[in-house]
Each structure stands twice: as structure tokens, then as C-alpha cells.
N, C-alpha and C. Protein backbone atom coordinates (compact mmCIF):
# COMPACT_ATOMS: atom_id res chain seq x y z
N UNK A 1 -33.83 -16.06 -106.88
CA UNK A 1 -33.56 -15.15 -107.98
C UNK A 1 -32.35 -14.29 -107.64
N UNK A 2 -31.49 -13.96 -108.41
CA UNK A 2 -30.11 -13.47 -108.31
C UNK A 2 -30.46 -11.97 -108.27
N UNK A 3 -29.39 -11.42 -107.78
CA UNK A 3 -29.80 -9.62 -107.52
C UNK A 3 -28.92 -9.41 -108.83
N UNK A 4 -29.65 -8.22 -109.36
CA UNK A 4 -28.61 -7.83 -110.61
C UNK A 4 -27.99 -7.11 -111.11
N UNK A 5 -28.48 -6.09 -109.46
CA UNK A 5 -27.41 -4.56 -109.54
C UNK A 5 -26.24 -5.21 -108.44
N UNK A 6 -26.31 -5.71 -107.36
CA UNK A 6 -25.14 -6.21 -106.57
C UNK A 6 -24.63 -4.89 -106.07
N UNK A 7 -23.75 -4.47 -106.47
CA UNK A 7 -23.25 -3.53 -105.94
C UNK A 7 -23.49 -1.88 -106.61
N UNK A 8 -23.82 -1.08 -105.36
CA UNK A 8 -24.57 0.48 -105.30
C UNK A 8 -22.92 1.12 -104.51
N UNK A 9 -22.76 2.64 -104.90
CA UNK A 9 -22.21 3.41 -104.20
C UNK A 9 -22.88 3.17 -102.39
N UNK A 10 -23.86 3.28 -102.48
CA UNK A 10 -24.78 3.15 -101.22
C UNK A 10 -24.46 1.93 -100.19
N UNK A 11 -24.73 0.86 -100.88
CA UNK A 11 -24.32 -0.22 -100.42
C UNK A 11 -22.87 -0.22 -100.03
N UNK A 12 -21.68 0.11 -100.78
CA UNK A 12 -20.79 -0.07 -100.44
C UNK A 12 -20.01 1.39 -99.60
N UNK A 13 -21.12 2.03 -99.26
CA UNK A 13 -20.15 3.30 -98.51
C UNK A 13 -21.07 2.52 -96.79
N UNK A 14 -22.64 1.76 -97.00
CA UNK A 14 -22.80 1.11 -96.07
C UNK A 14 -22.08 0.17 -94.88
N UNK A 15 -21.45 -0.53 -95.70
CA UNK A 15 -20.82 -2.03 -95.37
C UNK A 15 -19.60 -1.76 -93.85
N UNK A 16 -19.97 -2.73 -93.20
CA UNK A 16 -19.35 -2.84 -91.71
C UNK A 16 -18.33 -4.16 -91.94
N UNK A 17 -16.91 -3.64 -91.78
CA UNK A 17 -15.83 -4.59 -91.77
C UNK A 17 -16.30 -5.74 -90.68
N UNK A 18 -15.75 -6.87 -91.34
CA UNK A 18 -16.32 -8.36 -91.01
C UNK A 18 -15.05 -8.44 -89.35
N UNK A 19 -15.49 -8.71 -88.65
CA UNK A 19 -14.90 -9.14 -87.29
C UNK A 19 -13.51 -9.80 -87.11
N UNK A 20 -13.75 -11.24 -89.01
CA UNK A 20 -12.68 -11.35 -88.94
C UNK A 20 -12.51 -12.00 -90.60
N UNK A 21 -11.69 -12.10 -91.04
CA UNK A 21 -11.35 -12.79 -92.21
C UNK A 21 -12.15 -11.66 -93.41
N UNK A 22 -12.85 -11.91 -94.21
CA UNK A 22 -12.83 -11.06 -95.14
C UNK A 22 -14.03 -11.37 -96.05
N UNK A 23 -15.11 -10.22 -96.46
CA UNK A 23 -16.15 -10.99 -97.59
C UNK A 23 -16.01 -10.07 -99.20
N UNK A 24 -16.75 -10.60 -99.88
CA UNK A 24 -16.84 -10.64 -101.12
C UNK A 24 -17.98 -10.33 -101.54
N UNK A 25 -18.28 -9.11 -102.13
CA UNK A 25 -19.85 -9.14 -103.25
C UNK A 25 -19.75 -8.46 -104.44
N UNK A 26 -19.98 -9.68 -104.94
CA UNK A 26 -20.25 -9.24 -106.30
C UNK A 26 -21.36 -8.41 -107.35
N UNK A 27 -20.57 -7.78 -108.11
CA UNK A 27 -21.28 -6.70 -108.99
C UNK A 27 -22.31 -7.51 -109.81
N UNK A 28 -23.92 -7.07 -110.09
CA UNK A 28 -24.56 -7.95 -110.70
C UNK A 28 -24.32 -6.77 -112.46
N UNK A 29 -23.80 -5.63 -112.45
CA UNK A 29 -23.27 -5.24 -113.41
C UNK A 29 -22.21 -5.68 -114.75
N UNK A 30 -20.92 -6.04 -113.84
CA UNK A 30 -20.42 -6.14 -114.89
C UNK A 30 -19.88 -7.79 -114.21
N UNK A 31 -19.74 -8.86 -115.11
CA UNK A 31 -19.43 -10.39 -114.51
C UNK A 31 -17.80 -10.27 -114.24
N UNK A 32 -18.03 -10.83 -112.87
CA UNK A 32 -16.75 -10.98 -112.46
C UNK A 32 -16.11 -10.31 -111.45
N UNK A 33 -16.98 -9.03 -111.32
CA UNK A 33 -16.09 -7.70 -110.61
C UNK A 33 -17.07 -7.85 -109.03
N UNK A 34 -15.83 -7.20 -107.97
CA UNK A 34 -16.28 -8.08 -107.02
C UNK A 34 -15.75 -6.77 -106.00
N UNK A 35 -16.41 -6.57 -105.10
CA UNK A 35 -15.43 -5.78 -103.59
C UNK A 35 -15.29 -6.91 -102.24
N UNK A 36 -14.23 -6.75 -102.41
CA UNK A 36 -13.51 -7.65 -101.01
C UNK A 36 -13.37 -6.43 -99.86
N UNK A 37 -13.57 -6.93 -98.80
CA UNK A 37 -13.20 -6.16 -97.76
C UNK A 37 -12.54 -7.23 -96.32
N UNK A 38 -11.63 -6.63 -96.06
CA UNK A 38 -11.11 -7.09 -94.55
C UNK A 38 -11.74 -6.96 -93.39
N UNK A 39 -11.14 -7.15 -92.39
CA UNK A 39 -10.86 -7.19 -90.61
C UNK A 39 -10.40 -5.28 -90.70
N UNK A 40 -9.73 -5.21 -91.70
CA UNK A 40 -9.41 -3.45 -91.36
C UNK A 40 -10.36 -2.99 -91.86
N UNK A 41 -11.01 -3.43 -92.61
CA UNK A 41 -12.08 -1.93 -93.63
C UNK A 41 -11.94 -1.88 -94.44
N UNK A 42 -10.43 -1.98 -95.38
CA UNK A 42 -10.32 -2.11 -96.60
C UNK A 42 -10.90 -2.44 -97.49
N UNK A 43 -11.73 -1.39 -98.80
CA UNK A 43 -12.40 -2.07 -99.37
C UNK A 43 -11.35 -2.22 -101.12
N UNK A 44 -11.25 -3.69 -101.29
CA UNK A 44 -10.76 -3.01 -102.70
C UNK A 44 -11.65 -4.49 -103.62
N UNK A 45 -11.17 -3.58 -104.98
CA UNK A 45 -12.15 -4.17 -106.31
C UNK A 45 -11.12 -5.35 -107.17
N UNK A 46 -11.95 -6.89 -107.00
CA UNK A 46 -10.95 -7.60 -107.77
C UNK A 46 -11.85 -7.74 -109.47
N UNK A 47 -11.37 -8.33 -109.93
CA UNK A 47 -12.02 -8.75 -110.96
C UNK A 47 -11.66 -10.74 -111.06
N UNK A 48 -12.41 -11.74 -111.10
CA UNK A 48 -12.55 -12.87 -110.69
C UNK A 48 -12.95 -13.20 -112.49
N UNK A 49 -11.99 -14.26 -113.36
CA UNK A 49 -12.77 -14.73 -114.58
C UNK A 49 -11.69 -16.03 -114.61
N UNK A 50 -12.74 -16.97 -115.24
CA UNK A 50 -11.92 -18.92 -115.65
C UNK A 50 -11.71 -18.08 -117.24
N UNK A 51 -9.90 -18.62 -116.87
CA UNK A 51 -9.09 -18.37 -118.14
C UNK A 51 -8.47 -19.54 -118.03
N UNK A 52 -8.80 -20.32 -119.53
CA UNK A 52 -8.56 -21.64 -119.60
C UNK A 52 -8.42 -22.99 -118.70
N UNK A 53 -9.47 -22.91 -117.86
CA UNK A 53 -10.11 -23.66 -116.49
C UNK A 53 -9.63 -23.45 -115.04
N UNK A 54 -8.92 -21.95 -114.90
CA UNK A 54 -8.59 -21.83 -113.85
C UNK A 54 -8.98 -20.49 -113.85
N UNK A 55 -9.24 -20.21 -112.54
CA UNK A 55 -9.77 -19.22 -111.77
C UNK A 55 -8.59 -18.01 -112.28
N UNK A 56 -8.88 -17.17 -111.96
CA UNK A 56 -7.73 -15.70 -112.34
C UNK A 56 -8.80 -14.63 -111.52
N UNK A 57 -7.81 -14.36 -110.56
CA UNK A 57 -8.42 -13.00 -109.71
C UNK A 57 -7.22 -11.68 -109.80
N UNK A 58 -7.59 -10.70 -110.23
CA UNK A 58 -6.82 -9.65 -110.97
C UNK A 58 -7.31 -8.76 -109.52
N UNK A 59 -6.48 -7.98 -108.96
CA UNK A 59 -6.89 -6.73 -108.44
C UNK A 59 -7.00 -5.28 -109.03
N UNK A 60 -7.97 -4.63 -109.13
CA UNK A 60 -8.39 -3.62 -109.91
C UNK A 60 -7.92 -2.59 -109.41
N UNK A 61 -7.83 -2.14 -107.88
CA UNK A 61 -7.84 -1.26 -107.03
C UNK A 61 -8.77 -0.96 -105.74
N UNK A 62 -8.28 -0.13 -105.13
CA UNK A 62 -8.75 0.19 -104.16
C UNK A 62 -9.74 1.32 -103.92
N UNK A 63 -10.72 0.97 -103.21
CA UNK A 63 -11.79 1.63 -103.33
C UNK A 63 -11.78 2.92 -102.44
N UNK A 64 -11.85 4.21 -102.89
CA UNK A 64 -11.81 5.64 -102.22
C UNK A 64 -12.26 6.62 -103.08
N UNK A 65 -11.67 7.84 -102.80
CA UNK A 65 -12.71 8.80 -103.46
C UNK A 65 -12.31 9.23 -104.82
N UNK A 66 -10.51 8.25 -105.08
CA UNK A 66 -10.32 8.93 -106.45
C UNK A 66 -10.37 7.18 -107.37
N UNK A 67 -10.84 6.50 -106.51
CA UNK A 67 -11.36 5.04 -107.43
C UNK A 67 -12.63 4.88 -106.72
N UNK A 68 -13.60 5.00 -107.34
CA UNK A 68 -14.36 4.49 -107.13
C UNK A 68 -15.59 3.43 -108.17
N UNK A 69 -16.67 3.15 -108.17
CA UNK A 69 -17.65 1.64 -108.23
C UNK A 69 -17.38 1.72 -109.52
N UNK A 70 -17.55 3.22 -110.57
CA UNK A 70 -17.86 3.43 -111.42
C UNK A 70 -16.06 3.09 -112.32
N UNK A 71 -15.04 3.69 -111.69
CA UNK A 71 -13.83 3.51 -112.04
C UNK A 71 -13.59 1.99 -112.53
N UNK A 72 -13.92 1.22 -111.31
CA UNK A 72 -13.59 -0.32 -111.15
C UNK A 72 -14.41 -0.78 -112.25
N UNK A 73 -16.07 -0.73 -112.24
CA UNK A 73 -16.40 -1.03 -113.49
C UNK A 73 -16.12 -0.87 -114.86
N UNK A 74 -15.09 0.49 -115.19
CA UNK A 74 -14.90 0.50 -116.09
C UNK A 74 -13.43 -0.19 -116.43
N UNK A 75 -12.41 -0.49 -115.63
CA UNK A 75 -11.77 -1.31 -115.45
C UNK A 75 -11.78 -2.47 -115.85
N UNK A 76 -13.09 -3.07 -115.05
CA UNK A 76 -12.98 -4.20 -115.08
C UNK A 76 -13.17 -4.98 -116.69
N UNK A 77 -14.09 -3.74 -117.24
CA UNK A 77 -14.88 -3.91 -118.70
C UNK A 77 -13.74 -3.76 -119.79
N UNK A 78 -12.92 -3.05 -119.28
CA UNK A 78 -11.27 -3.13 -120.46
C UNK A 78 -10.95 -4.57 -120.51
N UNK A 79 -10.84 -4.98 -119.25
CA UNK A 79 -9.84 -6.48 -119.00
C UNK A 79 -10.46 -7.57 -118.94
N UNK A 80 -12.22 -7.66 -119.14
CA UNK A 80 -12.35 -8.14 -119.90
C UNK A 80 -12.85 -8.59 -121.38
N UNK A 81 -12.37 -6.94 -121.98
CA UNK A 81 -12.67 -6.96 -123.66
C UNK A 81 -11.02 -8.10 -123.80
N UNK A 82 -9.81 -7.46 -123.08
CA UNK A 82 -8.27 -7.98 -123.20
C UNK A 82 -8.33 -9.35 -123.28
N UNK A 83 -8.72 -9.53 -122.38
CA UNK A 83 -9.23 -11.43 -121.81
C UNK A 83 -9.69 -11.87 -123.18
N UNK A 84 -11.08 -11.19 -123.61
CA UNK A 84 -11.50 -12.14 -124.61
C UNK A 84 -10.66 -12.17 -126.02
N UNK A 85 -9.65 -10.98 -125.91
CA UNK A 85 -8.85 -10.67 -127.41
C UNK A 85 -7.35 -11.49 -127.22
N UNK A 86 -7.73 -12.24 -126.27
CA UNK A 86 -6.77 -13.25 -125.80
C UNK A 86 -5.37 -12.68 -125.11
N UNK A 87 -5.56 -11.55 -124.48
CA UNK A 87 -4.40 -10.95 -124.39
C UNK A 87 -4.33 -11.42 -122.60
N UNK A 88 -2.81 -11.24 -122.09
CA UNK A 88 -2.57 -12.04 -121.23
C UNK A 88 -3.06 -11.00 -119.60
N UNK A 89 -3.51 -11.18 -118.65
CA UNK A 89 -3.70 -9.58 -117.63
C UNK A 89 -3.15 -9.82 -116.73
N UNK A 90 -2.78 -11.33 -116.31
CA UNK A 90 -2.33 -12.19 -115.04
C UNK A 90 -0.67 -11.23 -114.58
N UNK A 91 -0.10 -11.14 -115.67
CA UNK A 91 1.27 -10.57 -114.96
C UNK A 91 1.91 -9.20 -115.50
N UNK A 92 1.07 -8.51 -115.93
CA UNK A 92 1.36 -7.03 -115.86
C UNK A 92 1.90 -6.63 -115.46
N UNK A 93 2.87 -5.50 -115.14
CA UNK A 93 3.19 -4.74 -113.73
C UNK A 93 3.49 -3.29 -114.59
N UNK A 94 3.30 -2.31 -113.54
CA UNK A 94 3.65 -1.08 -113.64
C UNK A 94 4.88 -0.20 -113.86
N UNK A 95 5.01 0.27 -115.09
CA UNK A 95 6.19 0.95 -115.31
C UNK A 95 6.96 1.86 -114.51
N UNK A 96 6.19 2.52 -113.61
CA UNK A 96 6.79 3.22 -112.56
C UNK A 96 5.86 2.79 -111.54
N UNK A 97 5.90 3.71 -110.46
CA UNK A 97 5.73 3.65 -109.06
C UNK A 97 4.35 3.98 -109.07
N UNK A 98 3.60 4.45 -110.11
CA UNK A 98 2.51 4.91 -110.11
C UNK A 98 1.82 4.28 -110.90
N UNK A 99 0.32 3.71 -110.26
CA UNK A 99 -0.53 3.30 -111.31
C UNK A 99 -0.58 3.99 -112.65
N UNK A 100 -0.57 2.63 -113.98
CA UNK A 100 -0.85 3.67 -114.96
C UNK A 100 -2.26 3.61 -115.44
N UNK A 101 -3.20 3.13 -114.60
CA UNK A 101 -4.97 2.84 -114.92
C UNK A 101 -5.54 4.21 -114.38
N UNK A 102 -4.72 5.31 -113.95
CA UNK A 102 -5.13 6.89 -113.68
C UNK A 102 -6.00 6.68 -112.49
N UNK A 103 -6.07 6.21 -111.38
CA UNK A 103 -6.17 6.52 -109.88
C UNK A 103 -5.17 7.52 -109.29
N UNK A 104 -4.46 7.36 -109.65
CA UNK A 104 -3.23 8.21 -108.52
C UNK A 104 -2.69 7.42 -107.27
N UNK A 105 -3.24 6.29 -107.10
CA UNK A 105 -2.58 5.87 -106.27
C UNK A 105 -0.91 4.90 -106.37
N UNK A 106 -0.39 4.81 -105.40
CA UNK A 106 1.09 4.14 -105.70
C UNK A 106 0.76 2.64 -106.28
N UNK A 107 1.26 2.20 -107.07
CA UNK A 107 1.33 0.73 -107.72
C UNK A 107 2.30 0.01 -106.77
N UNK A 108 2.01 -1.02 -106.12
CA UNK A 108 2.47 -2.72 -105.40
C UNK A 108 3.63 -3.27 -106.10
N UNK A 109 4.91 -3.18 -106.25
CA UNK A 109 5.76 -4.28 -107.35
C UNK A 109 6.16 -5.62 -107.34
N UNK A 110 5.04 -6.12 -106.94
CA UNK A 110 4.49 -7.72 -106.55
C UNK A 110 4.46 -8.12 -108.17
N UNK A 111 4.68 -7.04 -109.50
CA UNK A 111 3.58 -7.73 -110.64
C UNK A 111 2.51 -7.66 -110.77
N UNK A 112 1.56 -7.19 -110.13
CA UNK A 112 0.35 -7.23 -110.73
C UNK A 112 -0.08 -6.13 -110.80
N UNK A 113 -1.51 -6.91 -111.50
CA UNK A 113 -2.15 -5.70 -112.44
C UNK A 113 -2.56 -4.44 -111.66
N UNK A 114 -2.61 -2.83 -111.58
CA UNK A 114 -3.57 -1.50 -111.38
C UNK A 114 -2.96 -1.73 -109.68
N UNK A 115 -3.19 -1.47 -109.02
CA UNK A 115 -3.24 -0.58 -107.24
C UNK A 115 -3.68 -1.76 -106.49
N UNK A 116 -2.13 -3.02 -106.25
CA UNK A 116 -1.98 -3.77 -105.31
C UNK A 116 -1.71 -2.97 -103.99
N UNK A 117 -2.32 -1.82 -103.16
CA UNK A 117 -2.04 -1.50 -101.69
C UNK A 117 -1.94 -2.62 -100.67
């Protein structure tokens, strides 16, 4: 039987960086939304959805005290109302230097979507 909360503030202020390479758990909240964490600790929030038979992993941001479970979920729940209104999320990028999804943190200019750190 599948868990269907997945991810708790609790759980994820718990979690011990993996030794090596990197894991994944997913939110039994909202489909798709996921915390990855590294070898450093890093925890950040992707969002994972099949857009027209291929995988699409969006990064949401990074997980701290001015993004956090509740932020990402609501995130994730914009992009994918966007997704289903057919609108495109894969290559976004940020008008300035600063996220404009209101974290405060600096935006990545890789192109993609919200707080590539």
C-alpha cells in the first residue's frame, strides 16, 4: 500500500545526506513533487510529470527556511494547473537575477524554471 502523505516538514528536517549519489521522495500530496537530496545535504524540490511521453523534471527550488514543503507544494500545484492549460514550463527563465516565484533566492541562468542553486 502506497504512503499518501510522503513527505512531512518532520520527515524532511529528519533526513541524513546519502554517503553518495543522491535520493528522491516523493510527495504523496501533490503528484509529481519530489525532494532530491545529495552527498552535500542539499535538499531541493523538483517537480517530475510525462508531457507528451517524456519525462519533464522542472526544479522548483531549494529547500530552507524562506522555501519551504508548503511553498514547493504550492508551486508545484501552479505548474501543474500550466501543464494541463497546455502551457509550456520546460524553458522559462528568469527576468532578472532574482527568482520571480518570491523565495528570495538568486535564480541559475541555465533557463530554467524558479531557484536552479
Amino acid at each position: 500500500m502506497a504512503n499518501k502523505v510522503g513527505l512531512t516538514d518532520a520527515k524532511i528536517a529528519g533526513l541524513k545526506a546519502p554517503a553518495a549519489g543522491q535520493i528522491e521522495l516523493a510527495d504523496g500530496i501533490v503528484p509529481g513533487l519530489r525532494l532530491r537530496m545529495g552527498a552535500s545535504g542539499i535538499k531541493t524540490y523538483i517537480l517530475r510529470k510525462r508531457v507528451q511521453g517524456k519525462w519533464l523534471n522542472v526544479t522548483i527550488g531549494r529547500h530552507g527556511p524562506s522555501f519551504t514543503l508548503a511553498h514547493a507544494r504550492k508551486k508545484a500545484r501552479d505548474l501543474l494547473v500550466d501543464v494541463e492549460q497546455g502551457k509550456s514550463i520546460a524553458r522559462r527563465s528568469c527576468p532578472s537575477m532574482w527568482c520571480k516565484f518570491g523565495c528570495g533566492q538568486r535564480a541559475a541562468f541555465s533557463g530554467g524554471l524558479g531557484c536552479n542553486l
